[in-house]
Protein backbone atom coordinates (compact mmCIF):
# COMPACT_ATOMS: atom_id res chain seq x y z
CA UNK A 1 106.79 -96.49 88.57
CA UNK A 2 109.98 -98.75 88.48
CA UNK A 3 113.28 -97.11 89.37
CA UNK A 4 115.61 -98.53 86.98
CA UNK A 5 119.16 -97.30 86.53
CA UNK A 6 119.23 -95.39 83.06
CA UNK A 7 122.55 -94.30 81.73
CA UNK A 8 123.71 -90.72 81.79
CA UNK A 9 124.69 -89.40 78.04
CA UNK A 10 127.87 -89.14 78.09
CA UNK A 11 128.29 -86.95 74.79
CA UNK A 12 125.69 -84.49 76.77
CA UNK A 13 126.48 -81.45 78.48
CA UNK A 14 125.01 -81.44 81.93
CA UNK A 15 124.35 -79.37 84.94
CA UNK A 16 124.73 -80.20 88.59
CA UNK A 17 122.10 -79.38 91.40
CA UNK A 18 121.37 -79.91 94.69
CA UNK A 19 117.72 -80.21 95.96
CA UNK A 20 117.45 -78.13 98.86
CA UNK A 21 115.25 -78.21 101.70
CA UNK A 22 112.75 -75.45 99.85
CA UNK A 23 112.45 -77.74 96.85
CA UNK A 24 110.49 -80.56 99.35
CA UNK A 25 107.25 -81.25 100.40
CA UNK A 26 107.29 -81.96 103.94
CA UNK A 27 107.71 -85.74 103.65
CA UNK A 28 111.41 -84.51 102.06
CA UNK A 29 110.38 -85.36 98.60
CA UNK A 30 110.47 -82.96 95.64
CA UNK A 31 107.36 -81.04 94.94
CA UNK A 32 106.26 -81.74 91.42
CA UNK A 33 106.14 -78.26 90.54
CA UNK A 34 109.80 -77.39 91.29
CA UNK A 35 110.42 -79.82 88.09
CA UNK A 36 109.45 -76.81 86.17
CA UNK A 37 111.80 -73.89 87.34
CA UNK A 38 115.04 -77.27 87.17
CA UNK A 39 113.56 -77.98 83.23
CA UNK A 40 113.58 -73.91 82.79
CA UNK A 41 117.11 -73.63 84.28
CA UNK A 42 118.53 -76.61 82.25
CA UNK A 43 117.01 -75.45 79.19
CA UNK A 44 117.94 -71.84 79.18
CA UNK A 45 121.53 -72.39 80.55
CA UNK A 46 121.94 -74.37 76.92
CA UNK A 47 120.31 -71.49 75.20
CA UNK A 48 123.33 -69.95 76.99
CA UNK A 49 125.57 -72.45 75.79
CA UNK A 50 124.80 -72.28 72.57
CA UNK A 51 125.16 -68.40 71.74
CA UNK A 52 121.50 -68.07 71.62
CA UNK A 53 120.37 -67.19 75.30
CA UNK A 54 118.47 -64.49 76.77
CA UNK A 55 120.85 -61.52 76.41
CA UNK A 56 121.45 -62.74 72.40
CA UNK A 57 117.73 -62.39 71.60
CA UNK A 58 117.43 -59.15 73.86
CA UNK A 59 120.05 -57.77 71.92
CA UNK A 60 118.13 -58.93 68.72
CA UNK A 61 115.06 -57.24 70.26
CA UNK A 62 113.30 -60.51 70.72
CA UNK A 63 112.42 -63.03 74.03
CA UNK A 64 110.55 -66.19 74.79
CA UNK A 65 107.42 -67.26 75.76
CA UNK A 66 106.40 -70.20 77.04
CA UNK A 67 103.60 -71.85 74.93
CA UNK A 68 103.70 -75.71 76.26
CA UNK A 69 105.33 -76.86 79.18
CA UNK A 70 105.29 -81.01 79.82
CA UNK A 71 106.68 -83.13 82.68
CA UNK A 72 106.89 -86.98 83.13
CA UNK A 73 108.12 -88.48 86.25
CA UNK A 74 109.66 -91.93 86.59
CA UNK A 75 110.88 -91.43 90.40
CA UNK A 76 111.36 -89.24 93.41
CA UNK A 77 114.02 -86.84 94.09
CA UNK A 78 114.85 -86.27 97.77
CA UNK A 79 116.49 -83.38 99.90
CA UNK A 80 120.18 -83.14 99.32
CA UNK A 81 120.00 -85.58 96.23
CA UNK A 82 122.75 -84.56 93.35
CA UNK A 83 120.70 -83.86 90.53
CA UNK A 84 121.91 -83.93 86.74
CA UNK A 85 119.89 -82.01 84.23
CA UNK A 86 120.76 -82.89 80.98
CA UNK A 87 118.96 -80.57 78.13
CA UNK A 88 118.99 -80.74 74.53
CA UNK A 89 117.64 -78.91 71.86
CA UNK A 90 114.65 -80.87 70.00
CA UNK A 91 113.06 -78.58 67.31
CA UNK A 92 113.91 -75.26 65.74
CA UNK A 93 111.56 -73.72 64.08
CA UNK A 94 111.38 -69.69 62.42
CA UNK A 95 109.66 -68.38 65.63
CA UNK A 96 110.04 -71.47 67.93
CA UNK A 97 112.03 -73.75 69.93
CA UNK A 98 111.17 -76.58 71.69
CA UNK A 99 113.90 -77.89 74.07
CA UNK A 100 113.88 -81.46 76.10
CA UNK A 101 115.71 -82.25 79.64
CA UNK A 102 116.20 -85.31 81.03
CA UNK A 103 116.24 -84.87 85.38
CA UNK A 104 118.81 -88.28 86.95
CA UNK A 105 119.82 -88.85 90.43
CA UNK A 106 123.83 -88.97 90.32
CA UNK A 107 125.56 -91.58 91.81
CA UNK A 108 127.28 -94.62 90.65
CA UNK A 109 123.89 -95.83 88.82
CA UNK A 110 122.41 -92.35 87.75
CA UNK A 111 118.66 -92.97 87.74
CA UNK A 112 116.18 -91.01 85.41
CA UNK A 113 114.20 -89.70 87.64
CA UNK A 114 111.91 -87.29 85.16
CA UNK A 115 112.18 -85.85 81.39
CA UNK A 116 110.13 -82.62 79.92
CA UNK A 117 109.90 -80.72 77.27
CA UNK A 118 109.44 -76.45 76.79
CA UNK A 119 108.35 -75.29 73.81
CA UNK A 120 108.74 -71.48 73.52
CA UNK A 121 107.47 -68.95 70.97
CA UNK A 122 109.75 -66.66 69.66
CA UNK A 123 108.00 -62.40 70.65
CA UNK A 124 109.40 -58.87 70.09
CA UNK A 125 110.02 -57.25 72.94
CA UNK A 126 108.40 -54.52 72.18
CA UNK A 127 104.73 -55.79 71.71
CA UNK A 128 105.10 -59.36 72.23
CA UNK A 129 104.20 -60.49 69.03
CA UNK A 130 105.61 -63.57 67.35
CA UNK A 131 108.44 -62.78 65.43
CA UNK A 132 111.59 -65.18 63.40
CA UNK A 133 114.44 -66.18 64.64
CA UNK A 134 117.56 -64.42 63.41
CA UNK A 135 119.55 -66.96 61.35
CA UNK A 136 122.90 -66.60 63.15
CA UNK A 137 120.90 -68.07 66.26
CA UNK A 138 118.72 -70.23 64.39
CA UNK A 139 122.02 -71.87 63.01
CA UNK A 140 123.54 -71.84 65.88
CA UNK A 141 120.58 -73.83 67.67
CA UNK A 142 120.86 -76.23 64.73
CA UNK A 143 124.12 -77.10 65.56
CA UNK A 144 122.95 -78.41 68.64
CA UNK A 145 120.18 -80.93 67.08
């Protein structure tokens, strides 16, 4: 694992965070898992973004499930590191979504530290049951592509 300085996009929207102390292992390194919950966050925050988060497919009577979840680290995180998650959206499909983060270390050389990938199924609330995406948010996710 080389730790290479990787440029941020800069045509990207981002979010900041700050690794706190429950986000470590006791050697003050982030635990693997918490990668998850920061891809989630990133991810669903450009759902947001994009006119097509939670409360937009709750209103449609629909919501996500997780079907595939995948994490590749490059480098370590540490307590009180800046962290910039920078999410995209990679695939829409009629009752899926797959969206991609990329996890740096800010500072004057922002360093990649991991990237992922969700990929969600599209479910009625009301049974769970896979179900297509509404084309005002399917558009509005291929916008983002």
């Amino acid at each position: 694992m080389t730790e290479a300085a990787v440029p941020l996009p800069e045509i990207l929207p981002s979010l900041r965070k700050r690794v706190e102390h429950v986000d470590t292992d006791a050697s003050g390194v982030v635990h693997f898992s918490r990668y998850a919950s920061l891809l989630e966050t990133a991810g669903l925050e450009e759902l947001e973004r994009r006119g097509a988060g939670l409360a937009a497919l709750t209103a449609q009577g629909l919501d996500l499930r997780v079907r595939e979840l995948r994490v590749s680290y490059r480098a370590a995180a540490r307590f009180q590191d800046w962290l910039v998650l920078v999410p995209s959206v990679d695939h829409v499909g009629p009752a899926s979504l797959k969206l991609g983060v990329k996890v740096y270390r800010e500072g004057a050389e922002p360093l990649l530290l991991a990237s992922g990938s969700l990929d969600f199924a599209i479910v009625t609330q009301e049974n769970g049951v896979p179900a297509c995406l509404p084309p005002s948010l399917s558009s509005a996710l291929k916008q983002a592509q």
